[in-house]
PDB file of N, CA and C in Angstrom:
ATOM      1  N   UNK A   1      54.869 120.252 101.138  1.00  0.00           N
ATOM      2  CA  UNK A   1      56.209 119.932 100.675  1.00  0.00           C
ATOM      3  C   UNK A   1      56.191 119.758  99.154  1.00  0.00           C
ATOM      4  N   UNK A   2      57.433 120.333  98.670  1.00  0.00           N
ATOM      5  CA  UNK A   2      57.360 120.375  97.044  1.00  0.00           C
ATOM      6  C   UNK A   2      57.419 118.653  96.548  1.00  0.00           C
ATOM      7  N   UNK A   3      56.697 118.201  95.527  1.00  0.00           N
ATOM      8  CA  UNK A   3      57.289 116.727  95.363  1.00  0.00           C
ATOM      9  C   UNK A   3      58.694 116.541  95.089  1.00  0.00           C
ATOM     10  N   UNK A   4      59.019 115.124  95.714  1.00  0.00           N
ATOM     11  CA  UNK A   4      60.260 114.985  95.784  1.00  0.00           C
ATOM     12  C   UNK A   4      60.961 114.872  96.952  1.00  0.00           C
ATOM     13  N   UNK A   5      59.993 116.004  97.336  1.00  0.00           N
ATOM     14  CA  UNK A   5      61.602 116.291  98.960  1.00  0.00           C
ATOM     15  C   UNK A   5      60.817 115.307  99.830  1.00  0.00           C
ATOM     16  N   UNK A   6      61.785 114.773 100.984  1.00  0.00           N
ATOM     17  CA  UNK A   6      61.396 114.336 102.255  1.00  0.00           C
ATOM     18  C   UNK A   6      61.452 115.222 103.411  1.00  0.00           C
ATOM     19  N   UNK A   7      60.575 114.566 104.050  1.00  0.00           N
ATOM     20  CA  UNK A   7      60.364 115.257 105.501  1.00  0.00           C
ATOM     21  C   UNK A   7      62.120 115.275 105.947  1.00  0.00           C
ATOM     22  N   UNK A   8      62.378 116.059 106.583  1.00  0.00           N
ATOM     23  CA  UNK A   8      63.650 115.911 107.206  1.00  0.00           C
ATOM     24  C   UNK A   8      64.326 114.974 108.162  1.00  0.00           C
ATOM     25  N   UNK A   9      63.180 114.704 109.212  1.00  0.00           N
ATOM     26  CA  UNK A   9      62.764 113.527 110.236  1.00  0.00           C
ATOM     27  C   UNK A   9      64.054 112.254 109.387  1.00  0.00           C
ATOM     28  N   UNK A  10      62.985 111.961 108.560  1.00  0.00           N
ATOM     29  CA  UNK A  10      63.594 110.603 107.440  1.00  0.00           C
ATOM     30  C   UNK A  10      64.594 110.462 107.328  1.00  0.00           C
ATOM     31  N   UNK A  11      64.897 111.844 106.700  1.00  0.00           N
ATOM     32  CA  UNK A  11      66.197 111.954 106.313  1.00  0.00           C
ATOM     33  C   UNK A  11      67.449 111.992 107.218  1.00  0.00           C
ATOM     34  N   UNK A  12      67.217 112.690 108.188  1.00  0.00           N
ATOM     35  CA  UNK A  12      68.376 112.309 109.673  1.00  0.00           C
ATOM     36  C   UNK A  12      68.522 111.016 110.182  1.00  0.00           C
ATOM     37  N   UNK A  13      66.990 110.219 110.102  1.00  0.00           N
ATOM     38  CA  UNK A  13      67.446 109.130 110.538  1.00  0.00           C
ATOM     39  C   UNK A  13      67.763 108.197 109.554  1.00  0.00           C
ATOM     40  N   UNK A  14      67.986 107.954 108.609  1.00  0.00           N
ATOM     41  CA  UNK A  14      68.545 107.290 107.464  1.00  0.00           C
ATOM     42  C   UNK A  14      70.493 108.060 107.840  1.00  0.00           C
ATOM     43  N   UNK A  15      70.704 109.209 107.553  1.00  0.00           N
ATOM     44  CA  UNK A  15      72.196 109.756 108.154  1.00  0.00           C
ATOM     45  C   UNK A  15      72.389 108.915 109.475  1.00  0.00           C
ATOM     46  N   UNK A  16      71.654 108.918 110.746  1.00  0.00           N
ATOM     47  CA  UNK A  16      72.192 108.306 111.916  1.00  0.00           C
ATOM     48  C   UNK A  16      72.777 106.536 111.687  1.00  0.00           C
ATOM     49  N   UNK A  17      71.425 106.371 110.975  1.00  0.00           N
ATOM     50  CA  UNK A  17      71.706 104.728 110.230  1.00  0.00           C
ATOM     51  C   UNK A  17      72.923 104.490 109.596  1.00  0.00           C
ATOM     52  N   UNK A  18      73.314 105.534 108.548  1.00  0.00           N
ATOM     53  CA  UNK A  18      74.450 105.036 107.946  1.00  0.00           C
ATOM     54  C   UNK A  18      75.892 105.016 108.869  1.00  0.00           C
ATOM     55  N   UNK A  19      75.712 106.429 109.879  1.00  0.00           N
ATOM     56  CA  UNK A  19      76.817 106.344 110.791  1.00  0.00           C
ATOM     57  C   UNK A  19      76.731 105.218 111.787  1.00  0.00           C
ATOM     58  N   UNK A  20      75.819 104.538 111.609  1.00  0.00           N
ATOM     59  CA  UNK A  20      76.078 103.295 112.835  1.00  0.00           C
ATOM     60  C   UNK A  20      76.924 102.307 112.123  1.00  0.00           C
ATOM     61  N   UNK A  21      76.246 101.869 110.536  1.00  0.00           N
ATOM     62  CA  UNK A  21      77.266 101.477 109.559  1.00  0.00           C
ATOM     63  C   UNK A  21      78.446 101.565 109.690  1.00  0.00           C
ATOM     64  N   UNK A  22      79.095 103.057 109.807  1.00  0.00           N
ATOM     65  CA  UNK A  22      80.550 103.115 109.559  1.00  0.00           C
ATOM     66  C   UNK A  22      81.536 102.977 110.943  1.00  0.00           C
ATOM     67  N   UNK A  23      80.565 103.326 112.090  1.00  0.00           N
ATOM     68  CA  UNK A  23      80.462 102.658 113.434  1.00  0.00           C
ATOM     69  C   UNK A  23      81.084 101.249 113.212  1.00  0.00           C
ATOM     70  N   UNK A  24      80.039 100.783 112.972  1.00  0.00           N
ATOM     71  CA  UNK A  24      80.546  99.225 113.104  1.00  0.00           C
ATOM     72  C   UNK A  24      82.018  98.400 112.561  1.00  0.00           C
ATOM     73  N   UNK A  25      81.991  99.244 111.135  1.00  0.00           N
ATOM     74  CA  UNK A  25      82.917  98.959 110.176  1.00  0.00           C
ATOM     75  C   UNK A  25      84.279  99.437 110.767  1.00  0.00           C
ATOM     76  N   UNK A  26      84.066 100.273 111.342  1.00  0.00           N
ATOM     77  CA  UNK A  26      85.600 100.632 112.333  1.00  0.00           C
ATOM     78  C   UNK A  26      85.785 100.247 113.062  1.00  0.00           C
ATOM     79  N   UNK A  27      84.501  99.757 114.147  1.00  0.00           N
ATOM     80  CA  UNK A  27      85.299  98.768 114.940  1.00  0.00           C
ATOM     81  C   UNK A  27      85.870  97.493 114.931  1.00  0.00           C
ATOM     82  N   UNK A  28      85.350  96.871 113.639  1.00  0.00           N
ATOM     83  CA  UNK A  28      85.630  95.476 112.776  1.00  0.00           C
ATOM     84  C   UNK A  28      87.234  95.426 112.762  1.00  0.00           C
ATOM     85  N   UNK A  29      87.468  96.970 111.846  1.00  0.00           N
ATOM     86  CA  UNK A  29      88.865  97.350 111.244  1.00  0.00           C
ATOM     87  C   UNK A  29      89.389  97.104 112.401  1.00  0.00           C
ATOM     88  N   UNK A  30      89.451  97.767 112.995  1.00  0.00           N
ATOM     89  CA  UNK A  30      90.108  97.906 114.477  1.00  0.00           C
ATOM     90  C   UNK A  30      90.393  96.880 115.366  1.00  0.00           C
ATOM     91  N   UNK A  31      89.833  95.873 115.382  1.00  0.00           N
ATOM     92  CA  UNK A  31      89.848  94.741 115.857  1.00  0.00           C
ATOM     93  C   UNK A  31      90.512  94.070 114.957  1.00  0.00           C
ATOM     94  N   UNK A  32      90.323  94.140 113.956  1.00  0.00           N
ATOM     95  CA  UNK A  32      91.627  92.878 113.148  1.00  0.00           C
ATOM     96  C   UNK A  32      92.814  93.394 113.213  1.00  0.00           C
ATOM     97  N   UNK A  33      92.580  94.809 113.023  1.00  0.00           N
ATOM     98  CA  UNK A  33      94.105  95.369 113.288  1.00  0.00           C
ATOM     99  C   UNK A  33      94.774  95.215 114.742  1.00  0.00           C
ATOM    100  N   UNK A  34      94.153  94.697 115.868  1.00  0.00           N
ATOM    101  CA  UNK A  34      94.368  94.700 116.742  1.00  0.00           C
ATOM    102  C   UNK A  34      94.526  92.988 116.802  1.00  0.00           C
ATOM    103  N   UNK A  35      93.848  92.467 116.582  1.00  0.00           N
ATOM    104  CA  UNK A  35      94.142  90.635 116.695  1.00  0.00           C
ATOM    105  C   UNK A  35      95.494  90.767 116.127  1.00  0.00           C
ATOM    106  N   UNK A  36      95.540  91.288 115.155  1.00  0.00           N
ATOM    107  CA  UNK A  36      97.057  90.858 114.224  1.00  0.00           C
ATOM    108  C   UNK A  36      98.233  91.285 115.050  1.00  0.00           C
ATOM    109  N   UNK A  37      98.090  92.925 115.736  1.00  0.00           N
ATOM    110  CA  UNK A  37      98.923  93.431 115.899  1.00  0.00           C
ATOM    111  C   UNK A  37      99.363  93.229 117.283  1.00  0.00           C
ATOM    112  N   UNK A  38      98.123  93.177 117.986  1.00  0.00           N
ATOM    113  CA  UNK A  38      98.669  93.373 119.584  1.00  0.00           C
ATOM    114  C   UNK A  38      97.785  92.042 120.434  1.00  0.00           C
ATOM    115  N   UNK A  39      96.904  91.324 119.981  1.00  0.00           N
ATOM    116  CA  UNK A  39      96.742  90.185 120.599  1.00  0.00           C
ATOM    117  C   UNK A  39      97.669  89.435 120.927  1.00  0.00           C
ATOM    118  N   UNK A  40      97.590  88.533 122.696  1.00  0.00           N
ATOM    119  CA  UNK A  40      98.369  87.788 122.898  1.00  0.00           C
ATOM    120  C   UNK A  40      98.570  86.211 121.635  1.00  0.00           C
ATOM    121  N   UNK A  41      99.763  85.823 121.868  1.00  0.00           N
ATOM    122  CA  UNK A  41     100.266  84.658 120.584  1.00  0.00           C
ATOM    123  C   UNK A  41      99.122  83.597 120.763  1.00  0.00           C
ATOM    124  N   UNK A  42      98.118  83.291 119.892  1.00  0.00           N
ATOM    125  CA  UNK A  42      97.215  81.856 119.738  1.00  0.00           C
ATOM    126  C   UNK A  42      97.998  80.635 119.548  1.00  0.00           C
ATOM    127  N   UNK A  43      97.474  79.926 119.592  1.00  0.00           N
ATOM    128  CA  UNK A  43      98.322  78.249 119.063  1.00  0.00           C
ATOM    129  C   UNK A  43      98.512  77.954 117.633  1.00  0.00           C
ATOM    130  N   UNK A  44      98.277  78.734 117.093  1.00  0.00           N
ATOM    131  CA  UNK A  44      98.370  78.668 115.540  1.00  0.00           C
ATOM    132  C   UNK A  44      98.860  80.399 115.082  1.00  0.00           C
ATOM    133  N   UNK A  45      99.632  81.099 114.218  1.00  0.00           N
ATOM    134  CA  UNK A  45      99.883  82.541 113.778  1.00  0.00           C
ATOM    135  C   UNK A  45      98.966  82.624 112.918  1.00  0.00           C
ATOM    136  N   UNK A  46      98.808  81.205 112.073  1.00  0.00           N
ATOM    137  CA  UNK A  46      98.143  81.463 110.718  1.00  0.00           C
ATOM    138  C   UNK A  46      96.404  81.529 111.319  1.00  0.00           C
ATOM    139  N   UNK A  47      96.189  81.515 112.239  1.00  0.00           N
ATOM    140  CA  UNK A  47      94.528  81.247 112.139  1.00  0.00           C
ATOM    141  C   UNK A  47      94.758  82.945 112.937  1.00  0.00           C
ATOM    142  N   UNK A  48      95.513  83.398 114.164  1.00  0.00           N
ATOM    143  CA  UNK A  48      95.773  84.933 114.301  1.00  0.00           C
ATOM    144  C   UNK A  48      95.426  85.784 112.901  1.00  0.00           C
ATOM    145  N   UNK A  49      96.170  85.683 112.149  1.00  0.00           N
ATOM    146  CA  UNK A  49      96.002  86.322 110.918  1.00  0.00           C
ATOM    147  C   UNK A  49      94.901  86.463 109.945  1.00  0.00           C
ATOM    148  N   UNK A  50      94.673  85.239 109.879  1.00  0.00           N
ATOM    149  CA  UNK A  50      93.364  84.289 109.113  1.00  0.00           C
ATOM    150  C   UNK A  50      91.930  85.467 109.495  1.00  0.00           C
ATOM    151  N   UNK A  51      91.921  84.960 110.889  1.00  0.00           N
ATOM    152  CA  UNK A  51      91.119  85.918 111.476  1.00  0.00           C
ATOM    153  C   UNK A  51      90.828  87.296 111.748  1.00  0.00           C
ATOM    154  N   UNK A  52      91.961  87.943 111.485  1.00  0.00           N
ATOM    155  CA  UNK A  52      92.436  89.096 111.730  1.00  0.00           C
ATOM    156  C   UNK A  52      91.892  89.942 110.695  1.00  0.00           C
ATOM    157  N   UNK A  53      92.882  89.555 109.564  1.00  0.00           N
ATOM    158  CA  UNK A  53      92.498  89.793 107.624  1.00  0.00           C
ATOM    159  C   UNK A  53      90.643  89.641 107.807  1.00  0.00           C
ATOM    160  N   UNK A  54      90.072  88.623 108.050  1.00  0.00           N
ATOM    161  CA  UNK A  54      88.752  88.740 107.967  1.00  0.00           C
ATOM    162  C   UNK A  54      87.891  89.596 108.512  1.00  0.00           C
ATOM    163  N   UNK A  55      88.266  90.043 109.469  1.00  0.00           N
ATOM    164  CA  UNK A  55      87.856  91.111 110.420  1.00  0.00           C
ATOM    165  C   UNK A  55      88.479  92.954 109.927  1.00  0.00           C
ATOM    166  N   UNK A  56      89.097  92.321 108.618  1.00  0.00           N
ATOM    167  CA  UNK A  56      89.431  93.994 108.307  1.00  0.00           C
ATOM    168  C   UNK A  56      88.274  93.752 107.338  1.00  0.00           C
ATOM    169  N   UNK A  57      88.634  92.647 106.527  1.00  0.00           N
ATOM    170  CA  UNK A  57      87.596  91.989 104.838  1.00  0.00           C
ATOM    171  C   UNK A  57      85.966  92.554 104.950  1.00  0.00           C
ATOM    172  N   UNK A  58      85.960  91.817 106.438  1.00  0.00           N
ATOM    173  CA  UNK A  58      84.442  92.305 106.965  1.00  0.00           C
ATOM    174  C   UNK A  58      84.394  93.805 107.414  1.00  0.00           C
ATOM    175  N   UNK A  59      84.993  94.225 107.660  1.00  0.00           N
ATOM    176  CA  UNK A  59      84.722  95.630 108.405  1.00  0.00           C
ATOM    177  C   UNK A  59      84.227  96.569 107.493  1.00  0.00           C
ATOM    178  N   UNK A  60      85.293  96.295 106.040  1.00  0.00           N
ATOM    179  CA  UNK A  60      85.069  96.908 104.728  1.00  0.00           C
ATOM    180  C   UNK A  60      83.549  96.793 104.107  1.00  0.00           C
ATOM    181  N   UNK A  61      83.317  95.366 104.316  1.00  0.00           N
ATOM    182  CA  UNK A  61      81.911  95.052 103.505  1.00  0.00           C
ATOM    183  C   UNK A  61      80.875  95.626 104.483  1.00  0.00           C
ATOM    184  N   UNK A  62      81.495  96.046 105.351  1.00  0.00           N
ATOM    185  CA  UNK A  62      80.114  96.723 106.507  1.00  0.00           C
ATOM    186  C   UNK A  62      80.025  98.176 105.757  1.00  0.00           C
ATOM    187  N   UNK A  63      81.290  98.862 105.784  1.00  0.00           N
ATOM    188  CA  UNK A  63      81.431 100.380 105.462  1.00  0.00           C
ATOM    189  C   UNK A  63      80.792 100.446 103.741  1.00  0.00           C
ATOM    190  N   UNK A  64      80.658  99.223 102.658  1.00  0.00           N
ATOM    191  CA  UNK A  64      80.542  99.581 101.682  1.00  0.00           C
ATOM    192  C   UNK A  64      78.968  99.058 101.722  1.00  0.00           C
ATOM    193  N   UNK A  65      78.118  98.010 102.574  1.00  0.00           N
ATOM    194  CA  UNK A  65      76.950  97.836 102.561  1.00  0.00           C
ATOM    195  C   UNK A  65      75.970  98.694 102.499  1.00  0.00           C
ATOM    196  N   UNK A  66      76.856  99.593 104.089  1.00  0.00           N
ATOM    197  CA  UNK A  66      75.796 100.562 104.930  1.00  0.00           C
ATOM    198  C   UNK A  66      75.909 101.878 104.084  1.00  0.00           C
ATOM    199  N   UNK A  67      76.695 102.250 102.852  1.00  0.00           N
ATOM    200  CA  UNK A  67      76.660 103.564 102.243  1.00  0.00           C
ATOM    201  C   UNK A  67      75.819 103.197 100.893  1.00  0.00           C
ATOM    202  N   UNK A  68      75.643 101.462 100.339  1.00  0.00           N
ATOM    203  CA  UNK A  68      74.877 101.391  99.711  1.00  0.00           C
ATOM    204  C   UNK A  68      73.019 101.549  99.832  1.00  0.00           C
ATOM    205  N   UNK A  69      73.211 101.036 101.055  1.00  0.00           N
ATOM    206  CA  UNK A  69      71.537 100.988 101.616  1.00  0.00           C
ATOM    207  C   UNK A  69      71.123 102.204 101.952  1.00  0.00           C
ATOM    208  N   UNK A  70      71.847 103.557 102.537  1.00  0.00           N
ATOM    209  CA  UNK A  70      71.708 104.473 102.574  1.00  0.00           C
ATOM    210  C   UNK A  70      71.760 105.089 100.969  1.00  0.00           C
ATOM    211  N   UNK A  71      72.407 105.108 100.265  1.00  0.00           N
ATOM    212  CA  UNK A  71      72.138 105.667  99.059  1.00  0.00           C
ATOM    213  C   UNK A  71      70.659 105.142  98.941  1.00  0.00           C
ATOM    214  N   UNK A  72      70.191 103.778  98.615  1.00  0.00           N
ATOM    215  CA  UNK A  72      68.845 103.283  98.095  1.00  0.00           C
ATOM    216  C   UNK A  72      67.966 103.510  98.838  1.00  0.00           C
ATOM    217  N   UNK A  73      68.058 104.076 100.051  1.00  0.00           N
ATOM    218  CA  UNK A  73      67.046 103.771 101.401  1.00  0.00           C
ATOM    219  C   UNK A  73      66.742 106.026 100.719  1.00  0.00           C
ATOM    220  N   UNK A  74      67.944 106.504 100.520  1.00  0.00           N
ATOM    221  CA  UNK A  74      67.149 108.535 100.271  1.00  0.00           C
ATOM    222  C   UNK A  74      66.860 108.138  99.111  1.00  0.00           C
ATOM    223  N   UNK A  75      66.602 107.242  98.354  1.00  0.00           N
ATOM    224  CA  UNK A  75      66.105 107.578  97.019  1.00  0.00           C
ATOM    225  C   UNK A  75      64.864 106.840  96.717  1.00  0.00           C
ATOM    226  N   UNK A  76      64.751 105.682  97.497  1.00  0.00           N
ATOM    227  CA  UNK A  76      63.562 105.513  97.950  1.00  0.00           C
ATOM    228  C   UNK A  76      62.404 106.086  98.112  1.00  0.00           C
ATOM    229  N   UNK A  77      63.129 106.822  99.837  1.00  0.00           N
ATOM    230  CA  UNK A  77      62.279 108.325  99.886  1.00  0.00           C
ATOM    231  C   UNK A  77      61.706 108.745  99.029  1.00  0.00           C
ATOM    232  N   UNK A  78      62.753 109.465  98.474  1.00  0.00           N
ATOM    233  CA  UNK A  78      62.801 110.402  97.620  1.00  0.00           C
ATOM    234  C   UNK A  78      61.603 110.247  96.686  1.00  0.00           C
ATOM    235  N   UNK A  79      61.674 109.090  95.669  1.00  0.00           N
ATOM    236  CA  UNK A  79      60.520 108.459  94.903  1.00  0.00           C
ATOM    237  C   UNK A  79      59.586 108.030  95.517  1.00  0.00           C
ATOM    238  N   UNK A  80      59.582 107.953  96.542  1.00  0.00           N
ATOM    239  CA  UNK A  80      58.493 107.201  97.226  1.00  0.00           C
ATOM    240  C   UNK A  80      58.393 105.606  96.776  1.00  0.00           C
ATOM    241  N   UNK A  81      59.634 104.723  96.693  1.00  0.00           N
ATOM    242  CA  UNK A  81      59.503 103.605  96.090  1.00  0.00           C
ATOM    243  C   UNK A  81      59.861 103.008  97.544  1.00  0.00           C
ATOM    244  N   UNK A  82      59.596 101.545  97.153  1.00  0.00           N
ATOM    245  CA  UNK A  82      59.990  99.931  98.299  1.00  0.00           C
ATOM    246  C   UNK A  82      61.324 100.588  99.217  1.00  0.00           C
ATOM    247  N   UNK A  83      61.365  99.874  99.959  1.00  0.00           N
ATOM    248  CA  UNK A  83      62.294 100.490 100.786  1.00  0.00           C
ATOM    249  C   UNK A  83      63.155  99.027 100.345  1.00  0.00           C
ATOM    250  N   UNK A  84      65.187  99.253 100.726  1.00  0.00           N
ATOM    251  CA  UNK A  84      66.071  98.062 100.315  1.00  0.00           C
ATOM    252  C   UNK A  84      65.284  97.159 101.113  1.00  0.00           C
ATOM    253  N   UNK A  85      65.665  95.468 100.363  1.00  0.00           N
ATOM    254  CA  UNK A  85      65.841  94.353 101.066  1.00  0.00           C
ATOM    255  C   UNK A  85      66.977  94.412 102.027  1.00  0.00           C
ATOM    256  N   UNK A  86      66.453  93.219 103.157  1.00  0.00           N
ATOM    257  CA  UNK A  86      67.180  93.066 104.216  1.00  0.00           C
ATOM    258  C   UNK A  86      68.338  92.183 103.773  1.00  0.00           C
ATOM    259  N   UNK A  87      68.639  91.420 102.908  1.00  0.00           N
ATOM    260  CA  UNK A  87      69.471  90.258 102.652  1.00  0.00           C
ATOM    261  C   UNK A  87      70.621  90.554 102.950  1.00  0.00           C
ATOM    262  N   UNK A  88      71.478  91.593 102.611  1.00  0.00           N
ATOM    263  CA  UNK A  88      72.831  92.150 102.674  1.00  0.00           C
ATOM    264  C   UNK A  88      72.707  92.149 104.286  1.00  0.00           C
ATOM    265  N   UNK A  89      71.829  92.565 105.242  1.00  0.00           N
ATOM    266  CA  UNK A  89      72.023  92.622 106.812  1.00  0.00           C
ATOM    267  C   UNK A  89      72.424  91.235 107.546  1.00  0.00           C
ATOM    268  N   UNK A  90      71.108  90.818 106.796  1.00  0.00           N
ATOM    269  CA  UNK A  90      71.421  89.734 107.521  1.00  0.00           C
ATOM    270  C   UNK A  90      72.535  88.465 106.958  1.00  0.00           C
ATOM    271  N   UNK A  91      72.893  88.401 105.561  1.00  0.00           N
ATOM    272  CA  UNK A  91      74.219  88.709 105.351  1.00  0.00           C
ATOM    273  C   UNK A  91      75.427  88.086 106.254  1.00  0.00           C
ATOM    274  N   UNK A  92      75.766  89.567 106.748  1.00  0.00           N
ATOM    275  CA  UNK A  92      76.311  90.439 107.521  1.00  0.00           C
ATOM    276  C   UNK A  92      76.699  90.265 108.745  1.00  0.00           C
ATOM    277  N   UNK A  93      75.261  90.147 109.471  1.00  0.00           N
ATOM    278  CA  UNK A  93      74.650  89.209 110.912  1.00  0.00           C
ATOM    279  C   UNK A  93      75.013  88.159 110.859  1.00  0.00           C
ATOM    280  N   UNK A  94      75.285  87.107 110.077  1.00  0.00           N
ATOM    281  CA  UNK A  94      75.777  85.781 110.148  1.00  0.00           C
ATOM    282  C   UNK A  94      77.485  85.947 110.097  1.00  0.00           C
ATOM    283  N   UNK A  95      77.942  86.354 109.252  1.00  0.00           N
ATOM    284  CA  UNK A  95      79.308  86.394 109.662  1.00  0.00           C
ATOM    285  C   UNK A  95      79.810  86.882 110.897  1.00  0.00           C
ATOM    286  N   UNK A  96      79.592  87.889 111.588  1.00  0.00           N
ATOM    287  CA  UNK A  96      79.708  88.715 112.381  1.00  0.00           C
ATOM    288  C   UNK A  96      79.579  87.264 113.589  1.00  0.00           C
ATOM    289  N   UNK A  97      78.558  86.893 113.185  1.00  0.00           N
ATOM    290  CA  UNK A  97      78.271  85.202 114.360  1.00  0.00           C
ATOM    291  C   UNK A  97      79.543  84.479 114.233  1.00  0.00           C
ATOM    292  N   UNK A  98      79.475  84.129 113.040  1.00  0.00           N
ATOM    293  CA  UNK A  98      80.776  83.192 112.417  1.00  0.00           C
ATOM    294  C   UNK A  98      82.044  83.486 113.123  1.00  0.00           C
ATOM    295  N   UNK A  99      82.423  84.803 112.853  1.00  0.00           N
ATOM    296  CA  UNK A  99      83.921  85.407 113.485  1.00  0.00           C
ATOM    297  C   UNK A  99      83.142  85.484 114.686  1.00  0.00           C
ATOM    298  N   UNK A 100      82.322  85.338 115.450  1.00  0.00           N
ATOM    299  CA  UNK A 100      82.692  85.639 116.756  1.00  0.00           C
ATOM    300  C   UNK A 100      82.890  84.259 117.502  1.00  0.00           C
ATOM    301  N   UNK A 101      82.658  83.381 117.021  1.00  0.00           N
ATOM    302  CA  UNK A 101      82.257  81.820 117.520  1.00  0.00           C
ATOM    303  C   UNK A 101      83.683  81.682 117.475  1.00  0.00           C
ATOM    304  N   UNK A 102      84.365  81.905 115.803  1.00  0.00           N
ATOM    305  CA  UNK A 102      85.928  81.630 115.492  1.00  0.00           C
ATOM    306  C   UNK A 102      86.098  82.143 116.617  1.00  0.00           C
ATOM    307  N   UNK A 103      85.853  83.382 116.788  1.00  0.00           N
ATOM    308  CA  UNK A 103      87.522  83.964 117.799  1.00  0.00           C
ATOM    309  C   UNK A 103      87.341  83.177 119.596  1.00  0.00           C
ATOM    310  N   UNK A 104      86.367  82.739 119.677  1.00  0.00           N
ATOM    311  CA  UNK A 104      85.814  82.111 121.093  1.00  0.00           C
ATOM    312  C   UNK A 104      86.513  80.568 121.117  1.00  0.00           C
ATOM    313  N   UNK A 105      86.429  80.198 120.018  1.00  0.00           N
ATOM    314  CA  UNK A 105      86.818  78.785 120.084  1.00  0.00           C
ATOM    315  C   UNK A 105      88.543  79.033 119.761  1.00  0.00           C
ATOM    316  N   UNK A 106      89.019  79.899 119.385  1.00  0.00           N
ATOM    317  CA  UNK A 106      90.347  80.069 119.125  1.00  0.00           C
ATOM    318  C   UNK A 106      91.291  80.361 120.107  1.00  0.00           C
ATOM    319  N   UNK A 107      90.503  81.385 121.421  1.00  0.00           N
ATOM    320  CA  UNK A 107      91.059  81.886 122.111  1.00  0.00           C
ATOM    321  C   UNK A 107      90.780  80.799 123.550  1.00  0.00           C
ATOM    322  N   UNK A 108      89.828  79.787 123.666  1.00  0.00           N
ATOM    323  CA  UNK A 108      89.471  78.586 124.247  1.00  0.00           C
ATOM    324  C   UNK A 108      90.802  77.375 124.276  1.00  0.00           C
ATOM    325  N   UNK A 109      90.987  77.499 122.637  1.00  0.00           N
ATOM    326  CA  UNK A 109      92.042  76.587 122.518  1.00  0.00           C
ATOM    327  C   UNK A 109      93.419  76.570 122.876  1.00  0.00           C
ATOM    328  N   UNK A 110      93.324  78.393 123.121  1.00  0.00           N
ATOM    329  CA  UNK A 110      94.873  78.724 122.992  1.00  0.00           C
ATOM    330  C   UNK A 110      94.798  79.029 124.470  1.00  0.00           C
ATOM    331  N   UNK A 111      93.825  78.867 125.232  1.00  0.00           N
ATOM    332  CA  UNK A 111      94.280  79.072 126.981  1.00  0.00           C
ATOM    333  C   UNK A 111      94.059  80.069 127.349  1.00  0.00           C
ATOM    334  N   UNK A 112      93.646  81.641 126.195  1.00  0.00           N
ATOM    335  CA  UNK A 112      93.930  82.830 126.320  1.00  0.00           C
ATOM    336  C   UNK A 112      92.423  83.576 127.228  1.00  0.00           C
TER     337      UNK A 112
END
């Protein structure tokens, strides 16, 4: 292989990686757009919303994480340098906890 290039292998699975990224990030979107829009009424509108907005906020920071780590993760490769830190994942992983606890204890409260 000429220097520079990667095996191809790498390189698909770094592409599959990022589409799980944008995977995720749509279903985030989708779900807030859906709490807001078509969830039954909670005991509060403002925490509906609250939650909702966060779940688009987050969906975004998924879609703009996972195209950053993929940019750094082929150029990596590419150079043959460190591969990204995990920090932004796990991050990520904690909110994802956060809103899911919110929406459990929200939808607990509201009977739903």
């Amino acid at each position: 292989m000429p220097p520079g290039s990667v095996d191809a292998r790498f390189t698909l699975a770094a592409e599959r990686t990022v589409l799980a990224w944008i995977r995720t990030a749509l279903g985030l979107l989708a779900g807030g757009v859906g709490l807001i829009y078509v969830s039954p009424e909670i005991a509060h509108p403002a925490i509906k919303y609250t939650l909702g907005i966060f779940m688009v906020l987050l969906g975004s920071a998924v879609a703009v994480t996972g195209g950053l780590r993929w940019r750094k993760t082929t150029r990596s490769m590419a150079g043959h340098g460190p591969m990204p830190a995990s920090t932004a994942v796990f991050l990520l992983i904690g909110a994802i906890v956060v809103l899911a606890c919110a929406l459990v204890i929200t939808l607990a409260l509201s009977g739903v």
